[in-house]
N, C-alpha and C. Protein backbone atom coordinates (compact mmCIF):
# COMPACT_ATOMS: atom_id res chain seq x y z
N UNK A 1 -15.21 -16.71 -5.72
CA UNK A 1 -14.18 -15.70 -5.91
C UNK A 1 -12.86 -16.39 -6.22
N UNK A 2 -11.72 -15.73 -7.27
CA UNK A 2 -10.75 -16.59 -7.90
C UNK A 2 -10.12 -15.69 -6.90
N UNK A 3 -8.67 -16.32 -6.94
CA UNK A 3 -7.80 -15.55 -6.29
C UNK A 3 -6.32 -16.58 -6.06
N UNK A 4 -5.43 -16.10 -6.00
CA UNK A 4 -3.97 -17.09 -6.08
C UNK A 4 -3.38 -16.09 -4.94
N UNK A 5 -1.89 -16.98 -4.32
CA UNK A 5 -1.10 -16.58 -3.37
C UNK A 5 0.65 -16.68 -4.58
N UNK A 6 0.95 -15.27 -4.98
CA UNK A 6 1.96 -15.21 -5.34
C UNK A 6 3.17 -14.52 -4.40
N UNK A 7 4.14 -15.30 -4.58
CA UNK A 7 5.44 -14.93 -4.21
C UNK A 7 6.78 -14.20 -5.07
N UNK A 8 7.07 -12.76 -5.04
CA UNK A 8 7.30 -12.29 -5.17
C UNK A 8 8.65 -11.18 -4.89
N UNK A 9 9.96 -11.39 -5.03
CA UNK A 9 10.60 -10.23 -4.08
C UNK A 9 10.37 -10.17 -2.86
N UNK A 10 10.36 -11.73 -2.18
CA UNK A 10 11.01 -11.86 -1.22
C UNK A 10 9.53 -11.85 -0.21
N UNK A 11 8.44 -11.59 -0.92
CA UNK A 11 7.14 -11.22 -0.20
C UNK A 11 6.40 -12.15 -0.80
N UNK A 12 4.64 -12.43 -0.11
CA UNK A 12 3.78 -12.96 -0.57
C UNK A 12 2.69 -12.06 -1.07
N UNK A 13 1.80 -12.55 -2.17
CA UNK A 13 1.13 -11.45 -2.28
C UNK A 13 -0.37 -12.35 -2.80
N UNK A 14 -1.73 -11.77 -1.96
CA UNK A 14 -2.60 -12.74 -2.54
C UNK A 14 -3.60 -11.74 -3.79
N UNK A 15 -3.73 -12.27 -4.86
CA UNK A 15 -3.93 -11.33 -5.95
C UNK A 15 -5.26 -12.03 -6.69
N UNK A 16 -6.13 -11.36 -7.21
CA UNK A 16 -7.14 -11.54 -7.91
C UNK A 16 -7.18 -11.10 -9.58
N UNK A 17 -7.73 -11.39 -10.29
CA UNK A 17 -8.20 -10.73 -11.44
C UNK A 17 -8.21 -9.32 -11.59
N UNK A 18 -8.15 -8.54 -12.39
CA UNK A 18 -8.42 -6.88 -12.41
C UNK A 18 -7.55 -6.28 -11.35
N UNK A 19 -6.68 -6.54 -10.15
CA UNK A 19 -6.15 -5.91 -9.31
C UNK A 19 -4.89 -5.50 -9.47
N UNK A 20 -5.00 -4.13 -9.03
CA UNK A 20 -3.70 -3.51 -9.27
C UNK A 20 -2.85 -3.94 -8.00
N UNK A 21 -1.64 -4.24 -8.32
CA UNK A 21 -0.51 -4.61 -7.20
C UNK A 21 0.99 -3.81 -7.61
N UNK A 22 1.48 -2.92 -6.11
CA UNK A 22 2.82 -2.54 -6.30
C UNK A 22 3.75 -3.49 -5.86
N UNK A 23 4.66 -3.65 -6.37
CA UNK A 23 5.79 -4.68 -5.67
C UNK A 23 6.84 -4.24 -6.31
N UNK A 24 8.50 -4.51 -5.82
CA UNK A 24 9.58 -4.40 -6.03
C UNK A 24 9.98 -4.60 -7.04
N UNK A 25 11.05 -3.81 -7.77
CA UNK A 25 10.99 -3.46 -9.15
C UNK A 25 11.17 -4.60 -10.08
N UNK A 26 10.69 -4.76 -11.07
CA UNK A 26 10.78 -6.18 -11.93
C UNK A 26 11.11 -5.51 -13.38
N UNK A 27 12.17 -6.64 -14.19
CA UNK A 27 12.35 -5.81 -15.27
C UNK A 27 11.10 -5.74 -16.52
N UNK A 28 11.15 -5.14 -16.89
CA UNK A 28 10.79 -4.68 -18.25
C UNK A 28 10.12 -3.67 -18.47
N UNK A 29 9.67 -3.12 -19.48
CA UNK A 29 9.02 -1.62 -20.29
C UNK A 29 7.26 -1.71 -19.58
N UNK A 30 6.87 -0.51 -19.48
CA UNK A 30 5.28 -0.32 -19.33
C UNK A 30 4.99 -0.72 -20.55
N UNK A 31 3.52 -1.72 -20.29
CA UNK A 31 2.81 -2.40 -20.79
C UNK A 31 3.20 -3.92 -21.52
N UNK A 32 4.20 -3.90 -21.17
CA UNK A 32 4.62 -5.44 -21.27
C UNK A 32 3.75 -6.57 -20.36
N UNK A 33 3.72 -7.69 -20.88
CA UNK A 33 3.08 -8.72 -19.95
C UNK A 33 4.23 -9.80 -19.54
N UNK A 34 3.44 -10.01 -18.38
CA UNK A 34 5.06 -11.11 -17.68
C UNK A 34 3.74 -12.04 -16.89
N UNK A 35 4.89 -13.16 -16.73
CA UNK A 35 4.02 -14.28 -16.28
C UNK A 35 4.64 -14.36 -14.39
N UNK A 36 4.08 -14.48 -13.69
CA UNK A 36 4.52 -15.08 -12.47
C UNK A 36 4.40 -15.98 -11.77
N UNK A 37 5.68 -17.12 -12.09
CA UNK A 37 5.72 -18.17 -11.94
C UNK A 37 5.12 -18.99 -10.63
N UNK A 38 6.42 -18.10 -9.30
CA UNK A 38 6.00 -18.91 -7.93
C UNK A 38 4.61 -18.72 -7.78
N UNK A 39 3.39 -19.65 -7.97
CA UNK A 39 1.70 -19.70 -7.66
C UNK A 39 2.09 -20.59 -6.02
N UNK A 40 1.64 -20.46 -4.99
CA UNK A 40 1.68 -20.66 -3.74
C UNK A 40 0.04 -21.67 -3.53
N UNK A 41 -0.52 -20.88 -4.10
CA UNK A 41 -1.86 -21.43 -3.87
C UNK A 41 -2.75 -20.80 -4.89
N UNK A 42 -4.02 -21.29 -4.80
CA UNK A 42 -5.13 -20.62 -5.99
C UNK A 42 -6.10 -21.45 -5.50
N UNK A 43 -7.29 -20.24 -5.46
CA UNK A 43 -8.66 -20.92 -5.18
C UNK A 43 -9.66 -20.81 -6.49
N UNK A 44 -10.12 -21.29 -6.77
CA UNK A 44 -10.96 -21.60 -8.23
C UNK A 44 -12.75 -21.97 -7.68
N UNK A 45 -13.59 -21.88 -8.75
CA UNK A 45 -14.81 -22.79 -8.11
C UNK A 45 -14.75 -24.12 -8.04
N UNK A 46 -13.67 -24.70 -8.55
CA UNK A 46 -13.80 -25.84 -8.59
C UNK A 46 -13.07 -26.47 -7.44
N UNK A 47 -12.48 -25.50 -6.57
CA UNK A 47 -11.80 -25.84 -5.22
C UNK A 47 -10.43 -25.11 -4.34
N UNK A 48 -9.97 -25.30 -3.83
CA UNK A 48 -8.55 -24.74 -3.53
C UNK A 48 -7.03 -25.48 -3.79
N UNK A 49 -6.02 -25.05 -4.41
CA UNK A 49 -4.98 -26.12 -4.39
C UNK A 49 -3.99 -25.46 -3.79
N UNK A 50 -3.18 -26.02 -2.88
CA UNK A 50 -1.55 -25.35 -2.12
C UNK A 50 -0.92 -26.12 -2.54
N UNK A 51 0.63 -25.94 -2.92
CA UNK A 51 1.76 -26.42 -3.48
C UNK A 51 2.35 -26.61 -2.41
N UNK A 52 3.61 -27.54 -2.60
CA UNK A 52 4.55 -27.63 -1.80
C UNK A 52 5.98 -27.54 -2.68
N UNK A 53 6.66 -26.46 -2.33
CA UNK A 53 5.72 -25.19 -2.34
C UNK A 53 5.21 -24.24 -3.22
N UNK A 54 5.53 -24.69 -4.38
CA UNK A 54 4.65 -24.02 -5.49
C UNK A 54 4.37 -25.16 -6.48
N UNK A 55 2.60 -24.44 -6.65
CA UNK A 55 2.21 -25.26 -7.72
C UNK A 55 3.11 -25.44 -8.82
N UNK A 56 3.10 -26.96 -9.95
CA UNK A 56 3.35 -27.21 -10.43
C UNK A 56 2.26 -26.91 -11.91
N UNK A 57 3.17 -25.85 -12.88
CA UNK A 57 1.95 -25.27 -13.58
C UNK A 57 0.90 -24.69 -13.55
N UNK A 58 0.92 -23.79 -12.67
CA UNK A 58 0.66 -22.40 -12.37
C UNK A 58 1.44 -21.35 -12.67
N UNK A 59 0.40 -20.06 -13.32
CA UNK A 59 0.97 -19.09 -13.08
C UNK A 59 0.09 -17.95 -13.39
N UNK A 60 0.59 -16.69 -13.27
CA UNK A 60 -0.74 -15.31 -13.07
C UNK A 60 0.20 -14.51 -14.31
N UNK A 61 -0.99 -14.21 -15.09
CA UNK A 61 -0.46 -13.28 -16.08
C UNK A 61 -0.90 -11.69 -15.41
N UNK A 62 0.01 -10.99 -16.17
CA UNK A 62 0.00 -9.26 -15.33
C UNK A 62 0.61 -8.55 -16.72
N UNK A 63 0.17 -7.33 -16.28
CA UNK A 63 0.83 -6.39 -17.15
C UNK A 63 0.94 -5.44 -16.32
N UNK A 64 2.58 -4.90 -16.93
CA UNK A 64 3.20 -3.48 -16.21
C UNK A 64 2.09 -2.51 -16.53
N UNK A 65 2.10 -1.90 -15.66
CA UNK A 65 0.93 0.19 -15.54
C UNK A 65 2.20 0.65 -15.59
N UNK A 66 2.97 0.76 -14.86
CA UNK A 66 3.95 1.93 -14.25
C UNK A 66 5.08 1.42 -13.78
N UNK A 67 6.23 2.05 -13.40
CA UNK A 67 7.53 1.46 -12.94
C UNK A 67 7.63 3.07 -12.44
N UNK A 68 7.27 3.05 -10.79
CA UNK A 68 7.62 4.75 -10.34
C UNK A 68 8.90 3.92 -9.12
N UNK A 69 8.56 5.06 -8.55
CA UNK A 69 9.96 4.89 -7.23
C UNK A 69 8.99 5.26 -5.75
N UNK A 70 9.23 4.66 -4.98
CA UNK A 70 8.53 4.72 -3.66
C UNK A 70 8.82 5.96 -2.96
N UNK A 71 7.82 6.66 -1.53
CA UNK A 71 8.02 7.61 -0.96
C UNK A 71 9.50 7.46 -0.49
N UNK A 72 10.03 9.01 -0.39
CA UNK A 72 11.79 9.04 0.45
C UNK A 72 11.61 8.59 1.55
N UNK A 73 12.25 7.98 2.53
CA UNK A 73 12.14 7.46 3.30
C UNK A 73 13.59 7.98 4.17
N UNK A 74 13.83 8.53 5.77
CA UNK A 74 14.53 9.60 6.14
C UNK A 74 14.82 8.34 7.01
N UNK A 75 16.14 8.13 7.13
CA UNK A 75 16.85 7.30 8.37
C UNK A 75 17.97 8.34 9.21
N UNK A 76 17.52 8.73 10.11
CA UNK A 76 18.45 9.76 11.02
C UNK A 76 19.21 9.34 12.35
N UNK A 77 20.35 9.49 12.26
CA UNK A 77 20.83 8.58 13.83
C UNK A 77 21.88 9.78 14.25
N UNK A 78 21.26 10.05 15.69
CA UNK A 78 21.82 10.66 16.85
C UNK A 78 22.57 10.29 17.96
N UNK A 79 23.41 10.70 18.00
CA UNK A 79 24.24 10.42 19.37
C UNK A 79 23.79 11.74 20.43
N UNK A 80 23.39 12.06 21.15
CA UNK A 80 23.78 13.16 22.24
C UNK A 80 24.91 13.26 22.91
N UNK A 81 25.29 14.61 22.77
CA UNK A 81 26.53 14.73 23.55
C UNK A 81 27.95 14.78 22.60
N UNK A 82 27.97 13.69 21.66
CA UNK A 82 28.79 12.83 21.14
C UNK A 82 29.05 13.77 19.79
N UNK A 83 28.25 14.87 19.42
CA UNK A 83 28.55 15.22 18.05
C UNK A 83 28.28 14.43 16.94
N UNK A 84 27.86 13.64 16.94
CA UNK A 84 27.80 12.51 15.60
C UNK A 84 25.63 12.82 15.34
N UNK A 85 26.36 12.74 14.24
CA UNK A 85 24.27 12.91 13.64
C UNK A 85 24.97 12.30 12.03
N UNK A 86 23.85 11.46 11.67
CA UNK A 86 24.14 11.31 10.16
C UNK A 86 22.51 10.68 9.52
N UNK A 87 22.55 11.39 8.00
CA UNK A 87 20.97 11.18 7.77
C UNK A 87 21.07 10.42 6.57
N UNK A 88 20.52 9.60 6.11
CA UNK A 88 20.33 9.06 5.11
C UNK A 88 18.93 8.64 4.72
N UNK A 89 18.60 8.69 3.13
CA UNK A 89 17.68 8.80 2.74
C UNK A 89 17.90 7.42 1.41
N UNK A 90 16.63 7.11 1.53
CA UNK A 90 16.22 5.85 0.64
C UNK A 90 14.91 6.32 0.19
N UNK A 91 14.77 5.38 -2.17
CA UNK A 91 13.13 5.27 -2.59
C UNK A 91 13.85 4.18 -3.02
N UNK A 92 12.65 3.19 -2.60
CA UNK A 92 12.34 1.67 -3.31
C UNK A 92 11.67 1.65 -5.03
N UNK A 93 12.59 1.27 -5.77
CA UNK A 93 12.23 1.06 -6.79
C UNK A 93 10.93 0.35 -7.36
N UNK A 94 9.94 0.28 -7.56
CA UNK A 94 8.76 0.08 -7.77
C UNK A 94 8.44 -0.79 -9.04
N UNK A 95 7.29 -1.74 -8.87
CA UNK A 95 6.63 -1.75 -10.24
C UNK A 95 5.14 -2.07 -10.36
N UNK A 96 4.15 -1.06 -10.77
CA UNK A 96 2.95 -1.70 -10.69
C UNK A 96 2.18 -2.47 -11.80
N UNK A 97 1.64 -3.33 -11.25
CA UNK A 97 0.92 -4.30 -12.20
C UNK A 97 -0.34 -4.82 -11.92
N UNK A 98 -1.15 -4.97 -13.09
CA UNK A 98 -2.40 -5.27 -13.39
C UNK A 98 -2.82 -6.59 -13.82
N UNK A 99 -3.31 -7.32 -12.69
CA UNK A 99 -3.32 -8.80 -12.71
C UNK A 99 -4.60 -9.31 -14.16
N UNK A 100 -4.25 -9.89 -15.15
CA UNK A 100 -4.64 -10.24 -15.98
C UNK A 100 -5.99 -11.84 -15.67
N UNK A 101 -4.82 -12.41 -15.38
CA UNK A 101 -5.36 -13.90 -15.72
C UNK A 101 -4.78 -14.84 -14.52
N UNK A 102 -5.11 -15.86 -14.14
CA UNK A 102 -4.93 -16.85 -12.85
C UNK A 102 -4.86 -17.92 -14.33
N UNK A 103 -4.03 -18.83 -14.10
CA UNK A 103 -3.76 -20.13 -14.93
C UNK A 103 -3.14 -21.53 -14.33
């Protein structure tokens, strides 16, 4: 089984061939292809390699599916007693992608 450890927006992400992955918004248009550089690791048949800390010449090709926006997300803070309430609401900008190729 192939599979690489990419780093990403602040996250790690371990990704295969054919797999769809959401992660934090990255630029460009649906159906564009982008390369992702930081490779952390990659296992191959021919063995496993870890970087320190990223491989040197590695990288995972992907193509954009979609660029949506994440569920709202409700942050509410109460005081009792105190009169104070205030709500705020957040969506994480999104981007999904379709892992192409391990290189």
């Amino acid at each position: 089984m192939e599979y690489a450890v990419v780093a990403t927006g602040g996250k790690q992400y371990r990704v295969a061939p054919g797999m769809l992955l959401e992660i934090e918004r990255l630029e460009g248009a649906v159906g564009d292809e982008i390369r992702l550089e930081q490779v952390l690791a990659v296992r191959k048949e021919a063995g496993f390699k870890v970087g320190q800390p990223a491989l040197a010449g590695a990288a995972v090709k992907a193509q954009i599916v979609a660029q949506p926006r994440g569920e709202k997300v409700i942050n509410f803070r109460y005081r009792r007693r105190k009169g104070f309430h205030r709500k705020v609401g957040h969506r994480q900008e999104l981007t999904r992608l379709k892992i192409l190729e391990i290189t």
